[in-house]
PDB file of N, CA and C in Angstrom:
ATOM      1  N   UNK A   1       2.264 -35.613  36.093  1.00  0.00           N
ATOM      2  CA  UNK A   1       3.617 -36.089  36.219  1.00  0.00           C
ATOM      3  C   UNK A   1       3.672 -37.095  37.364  1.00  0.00           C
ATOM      4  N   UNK A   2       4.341 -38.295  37.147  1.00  0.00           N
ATOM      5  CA  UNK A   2       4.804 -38.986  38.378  1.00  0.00           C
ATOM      6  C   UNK A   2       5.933 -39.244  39.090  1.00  0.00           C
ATOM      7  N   UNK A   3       6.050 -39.242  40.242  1.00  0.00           N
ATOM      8  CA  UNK A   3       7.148 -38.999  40.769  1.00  0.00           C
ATOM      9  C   UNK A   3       7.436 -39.758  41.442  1.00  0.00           C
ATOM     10  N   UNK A   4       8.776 -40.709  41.559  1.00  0.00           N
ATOM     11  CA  UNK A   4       9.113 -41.850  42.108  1.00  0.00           C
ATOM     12  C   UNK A   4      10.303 -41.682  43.472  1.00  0.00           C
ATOM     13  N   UNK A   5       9.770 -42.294  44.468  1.00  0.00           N
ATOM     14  CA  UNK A   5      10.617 -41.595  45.827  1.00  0.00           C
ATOM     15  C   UNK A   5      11.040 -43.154  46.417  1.00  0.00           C
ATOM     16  N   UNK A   6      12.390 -43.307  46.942  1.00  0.00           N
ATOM     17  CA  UNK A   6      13.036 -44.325  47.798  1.00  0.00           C
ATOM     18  C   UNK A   6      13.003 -43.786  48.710  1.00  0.00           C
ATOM     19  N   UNK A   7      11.872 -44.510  50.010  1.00  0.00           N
ATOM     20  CA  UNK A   7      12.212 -44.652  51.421  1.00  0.00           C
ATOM     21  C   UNK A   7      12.768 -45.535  52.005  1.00  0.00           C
ATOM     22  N   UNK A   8      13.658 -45.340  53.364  1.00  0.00           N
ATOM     23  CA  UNK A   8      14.014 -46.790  54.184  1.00  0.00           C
ATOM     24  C   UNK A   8      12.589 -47.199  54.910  1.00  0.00           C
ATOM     25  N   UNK A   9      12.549 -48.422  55.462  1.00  0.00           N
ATOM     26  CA  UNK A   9      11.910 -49.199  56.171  1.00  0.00           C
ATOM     27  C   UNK A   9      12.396 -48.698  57.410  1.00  0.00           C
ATOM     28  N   UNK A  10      11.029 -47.696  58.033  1.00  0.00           N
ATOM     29  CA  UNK A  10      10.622 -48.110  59.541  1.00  0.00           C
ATOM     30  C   UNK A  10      11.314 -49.031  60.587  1.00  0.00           C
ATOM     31  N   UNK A  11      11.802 -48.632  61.360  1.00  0.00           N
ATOM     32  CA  UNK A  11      12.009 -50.328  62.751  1.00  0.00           C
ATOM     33  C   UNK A  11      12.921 -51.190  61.801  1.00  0.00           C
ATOM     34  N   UNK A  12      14.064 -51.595  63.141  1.00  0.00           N
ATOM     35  CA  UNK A  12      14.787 -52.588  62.840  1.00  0.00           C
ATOM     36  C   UNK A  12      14.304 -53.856  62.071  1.00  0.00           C
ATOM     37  N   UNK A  13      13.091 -54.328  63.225  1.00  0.00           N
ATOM     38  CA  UNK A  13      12.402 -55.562  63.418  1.00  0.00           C
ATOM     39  C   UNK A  13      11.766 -55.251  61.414  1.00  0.00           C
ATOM     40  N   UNK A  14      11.425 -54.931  60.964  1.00  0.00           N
ATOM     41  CA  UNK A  14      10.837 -54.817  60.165  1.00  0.00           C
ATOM     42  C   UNK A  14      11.710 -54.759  58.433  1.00  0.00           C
ATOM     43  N   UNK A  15      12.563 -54.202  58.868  1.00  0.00           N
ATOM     44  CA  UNK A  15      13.968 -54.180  58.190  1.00  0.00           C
ATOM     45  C   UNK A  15      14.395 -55.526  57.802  1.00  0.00           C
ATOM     46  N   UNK A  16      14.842 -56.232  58.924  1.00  0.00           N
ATOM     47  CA  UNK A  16      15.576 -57.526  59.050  1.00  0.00           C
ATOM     48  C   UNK A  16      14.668 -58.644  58.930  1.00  0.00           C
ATOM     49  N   UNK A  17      13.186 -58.344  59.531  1.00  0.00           N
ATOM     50  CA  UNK A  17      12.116 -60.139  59.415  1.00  0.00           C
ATOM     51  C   UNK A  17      11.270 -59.819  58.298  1.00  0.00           C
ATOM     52  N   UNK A  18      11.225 -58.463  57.770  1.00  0.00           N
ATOM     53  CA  UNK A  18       9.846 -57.892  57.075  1.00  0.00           C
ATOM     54  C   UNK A  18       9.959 -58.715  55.692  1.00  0.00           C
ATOM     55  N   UNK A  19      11.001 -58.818  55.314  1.00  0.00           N
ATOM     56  CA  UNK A  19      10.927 -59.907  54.138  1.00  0.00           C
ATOM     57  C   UNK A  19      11.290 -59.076  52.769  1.00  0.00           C
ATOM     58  N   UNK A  20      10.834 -57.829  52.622  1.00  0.00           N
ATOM     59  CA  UNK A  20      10.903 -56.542  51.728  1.00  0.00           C
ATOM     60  C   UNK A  20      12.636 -56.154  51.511  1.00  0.00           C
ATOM     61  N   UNK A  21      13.358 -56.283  52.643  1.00  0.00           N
ATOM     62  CA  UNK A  21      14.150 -55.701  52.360  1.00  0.00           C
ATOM     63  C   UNK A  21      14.371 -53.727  53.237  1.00  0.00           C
ATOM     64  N   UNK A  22      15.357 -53.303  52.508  1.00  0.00           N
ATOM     65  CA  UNK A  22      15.588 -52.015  53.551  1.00  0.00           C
ATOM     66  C   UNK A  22      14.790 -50.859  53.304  1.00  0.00           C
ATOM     67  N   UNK A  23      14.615 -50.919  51.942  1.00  0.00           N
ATOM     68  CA  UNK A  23      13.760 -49.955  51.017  1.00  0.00           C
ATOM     69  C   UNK A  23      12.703 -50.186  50.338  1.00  0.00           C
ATOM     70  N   UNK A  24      11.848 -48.829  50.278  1.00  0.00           N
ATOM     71  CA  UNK A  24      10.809 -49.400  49.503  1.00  0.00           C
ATOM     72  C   UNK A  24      10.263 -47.965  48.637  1.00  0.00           C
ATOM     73  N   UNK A  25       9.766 -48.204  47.084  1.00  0.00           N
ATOM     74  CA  UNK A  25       9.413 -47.082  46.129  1.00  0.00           C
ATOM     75  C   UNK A  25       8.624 -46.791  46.579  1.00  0.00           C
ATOM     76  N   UNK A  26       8.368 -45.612  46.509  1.00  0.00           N
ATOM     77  CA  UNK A  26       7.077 -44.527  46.683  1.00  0.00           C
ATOM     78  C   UNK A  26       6.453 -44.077  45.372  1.00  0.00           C
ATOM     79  N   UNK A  27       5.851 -44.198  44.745  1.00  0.00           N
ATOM     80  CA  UNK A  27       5.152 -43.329  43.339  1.00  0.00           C
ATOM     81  C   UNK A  27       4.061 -42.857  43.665  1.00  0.00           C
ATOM     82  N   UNK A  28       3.827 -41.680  43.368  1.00  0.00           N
ATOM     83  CA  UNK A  28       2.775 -40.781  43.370  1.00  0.00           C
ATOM     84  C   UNK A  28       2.613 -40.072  42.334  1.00  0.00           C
ATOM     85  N   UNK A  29       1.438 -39.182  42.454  1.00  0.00           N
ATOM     86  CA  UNK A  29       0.871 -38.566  41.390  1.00  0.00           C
ATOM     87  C   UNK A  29      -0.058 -38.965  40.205  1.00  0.00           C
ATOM     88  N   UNK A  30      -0.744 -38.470  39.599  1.00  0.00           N
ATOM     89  CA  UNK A  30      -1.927 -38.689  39.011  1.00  0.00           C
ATOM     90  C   UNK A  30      -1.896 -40.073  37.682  1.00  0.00           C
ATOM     91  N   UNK A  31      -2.143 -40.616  37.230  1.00  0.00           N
ATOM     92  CA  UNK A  31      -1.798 -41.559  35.922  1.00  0.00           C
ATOM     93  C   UNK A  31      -1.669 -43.028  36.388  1.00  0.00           C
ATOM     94  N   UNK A  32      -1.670 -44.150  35.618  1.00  0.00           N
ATOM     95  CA  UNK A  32      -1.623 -45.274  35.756  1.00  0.00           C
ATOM     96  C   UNK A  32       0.186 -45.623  35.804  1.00  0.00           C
ATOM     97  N   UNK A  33       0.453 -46.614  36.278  1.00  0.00           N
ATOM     98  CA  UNK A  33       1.823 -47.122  36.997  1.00  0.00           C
ATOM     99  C   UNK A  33       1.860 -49.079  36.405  1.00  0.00           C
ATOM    100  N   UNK A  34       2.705 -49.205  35.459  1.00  0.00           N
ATOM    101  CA  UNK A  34       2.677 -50.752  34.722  1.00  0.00           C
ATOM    102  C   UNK A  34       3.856 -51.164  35.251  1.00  0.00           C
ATOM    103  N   UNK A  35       4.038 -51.993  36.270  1.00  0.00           N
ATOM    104  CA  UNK A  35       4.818 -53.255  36.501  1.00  0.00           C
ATOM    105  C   UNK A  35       4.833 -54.284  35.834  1.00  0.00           C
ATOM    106  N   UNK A  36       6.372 -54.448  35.656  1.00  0.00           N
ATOM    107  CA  UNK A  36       6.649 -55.435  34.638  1.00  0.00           C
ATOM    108  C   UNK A  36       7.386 -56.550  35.888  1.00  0.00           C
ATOM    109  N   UNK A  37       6.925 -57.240  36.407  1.00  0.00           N
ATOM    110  CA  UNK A  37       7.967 -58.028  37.382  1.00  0.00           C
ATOM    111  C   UNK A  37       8.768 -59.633  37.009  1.00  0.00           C
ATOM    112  N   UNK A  38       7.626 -59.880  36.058  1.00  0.00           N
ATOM    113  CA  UNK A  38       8.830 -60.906  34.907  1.00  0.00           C
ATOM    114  C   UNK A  38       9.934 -61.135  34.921  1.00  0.00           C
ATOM    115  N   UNK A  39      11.178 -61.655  34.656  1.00  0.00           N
ATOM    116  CA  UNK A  39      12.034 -61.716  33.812  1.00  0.00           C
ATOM    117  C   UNK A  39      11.694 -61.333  32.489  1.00  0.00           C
ATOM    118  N   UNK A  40      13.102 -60.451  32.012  1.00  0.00           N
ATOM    119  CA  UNK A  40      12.921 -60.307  30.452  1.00  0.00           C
ATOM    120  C   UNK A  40      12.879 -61.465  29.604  1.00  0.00           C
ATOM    121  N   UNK A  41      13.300 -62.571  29.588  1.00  0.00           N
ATOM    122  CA  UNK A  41      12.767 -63.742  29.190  1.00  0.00           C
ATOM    123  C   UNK A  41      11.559 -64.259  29.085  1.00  0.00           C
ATOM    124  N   UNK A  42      11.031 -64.047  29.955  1.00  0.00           N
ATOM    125  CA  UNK A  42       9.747 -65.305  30.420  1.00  0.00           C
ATOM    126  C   UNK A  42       8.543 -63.446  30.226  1.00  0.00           C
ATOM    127  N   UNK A  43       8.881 -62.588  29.852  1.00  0.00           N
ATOM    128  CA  UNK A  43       8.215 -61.387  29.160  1.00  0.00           C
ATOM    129  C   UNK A  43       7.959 -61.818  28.007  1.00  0.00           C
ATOM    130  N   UNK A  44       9.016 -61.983  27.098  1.00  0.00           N
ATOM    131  CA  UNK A  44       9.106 -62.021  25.251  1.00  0.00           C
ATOM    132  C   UNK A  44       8.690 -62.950  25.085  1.00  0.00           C
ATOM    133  N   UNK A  45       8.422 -64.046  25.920  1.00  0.00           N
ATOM    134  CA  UNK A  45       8.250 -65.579  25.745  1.00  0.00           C
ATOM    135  C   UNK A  45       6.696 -65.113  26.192  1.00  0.00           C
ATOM    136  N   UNK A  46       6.443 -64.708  26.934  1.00  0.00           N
ATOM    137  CA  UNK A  46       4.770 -64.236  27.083  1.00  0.00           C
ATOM    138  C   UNK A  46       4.012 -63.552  26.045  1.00  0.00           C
ATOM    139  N   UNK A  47       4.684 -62.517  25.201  1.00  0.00           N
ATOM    140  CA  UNK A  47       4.023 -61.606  24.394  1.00  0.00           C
ATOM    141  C   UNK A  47       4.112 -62.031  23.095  1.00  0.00           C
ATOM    142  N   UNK A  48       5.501 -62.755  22.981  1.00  0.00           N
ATOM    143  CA  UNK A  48       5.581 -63.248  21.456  1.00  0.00           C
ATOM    144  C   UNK A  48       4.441 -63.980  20.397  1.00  0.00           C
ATOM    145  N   UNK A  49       3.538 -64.673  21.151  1.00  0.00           N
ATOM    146  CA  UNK A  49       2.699 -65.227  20.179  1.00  0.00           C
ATOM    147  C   UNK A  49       1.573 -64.022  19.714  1.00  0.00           C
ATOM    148  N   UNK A  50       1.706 -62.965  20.068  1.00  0.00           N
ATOM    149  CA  UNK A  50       0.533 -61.814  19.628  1.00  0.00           C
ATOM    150  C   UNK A  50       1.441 -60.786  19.267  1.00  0.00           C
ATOM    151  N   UNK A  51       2.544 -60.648  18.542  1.00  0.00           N
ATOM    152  CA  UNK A  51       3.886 -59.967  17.601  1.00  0.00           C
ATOM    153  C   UNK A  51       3.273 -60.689  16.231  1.00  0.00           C
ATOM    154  N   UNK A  52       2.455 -59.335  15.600  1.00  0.00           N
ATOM    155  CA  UNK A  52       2.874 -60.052  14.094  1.00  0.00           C
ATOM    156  C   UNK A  52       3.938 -59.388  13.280  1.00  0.00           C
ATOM    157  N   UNK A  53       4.593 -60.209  12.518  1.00  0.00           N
ATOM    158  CA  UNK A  53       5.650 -60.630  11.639  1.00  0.00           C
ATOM    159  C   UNK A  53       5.139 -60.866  10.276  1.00  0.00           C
ATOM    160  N   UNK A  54       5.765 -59.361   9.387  1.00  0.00           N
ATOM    161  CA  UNK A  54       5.288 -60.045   7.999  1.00  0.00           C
ATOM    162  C   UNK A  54       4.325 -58.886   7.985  1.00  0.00           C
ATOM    163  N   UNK A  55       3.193 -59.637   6.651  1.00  0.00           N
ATOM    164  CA  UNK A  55       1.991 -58.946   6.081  1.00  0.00           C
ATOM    165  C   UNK A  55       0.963 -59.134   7.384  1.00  0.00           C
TER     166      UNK A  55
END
């Protein structure tokens, strides 16, 4: 099973210059983890030519 955890960011300084933002996911546990960081656009527009359609 995997289990997905929101922490805050450590230190002000790190918060505000770190570039990340306030939070950050935690996932753990055993199994592979697929990021999709795309746009859903520029996804379908990636995969579409290997979708077959038809016979």
């Amino acid at each position: 099973m995997i289990f997905v955890d929101i922490e805050t960011v450590k230190g002000i300084g790190n918060a505000l210059l770190g570039g990340e933002g306030l939070f950050n996911t935690k996932v753990t546990g055993p199994g592979k983890i697929w990021l999709q960081t795309m746009p859903a656009v520029a996804l379908v527009g990636a995969i579409q030519p290997y979708i077959v359609i038809g016979n």
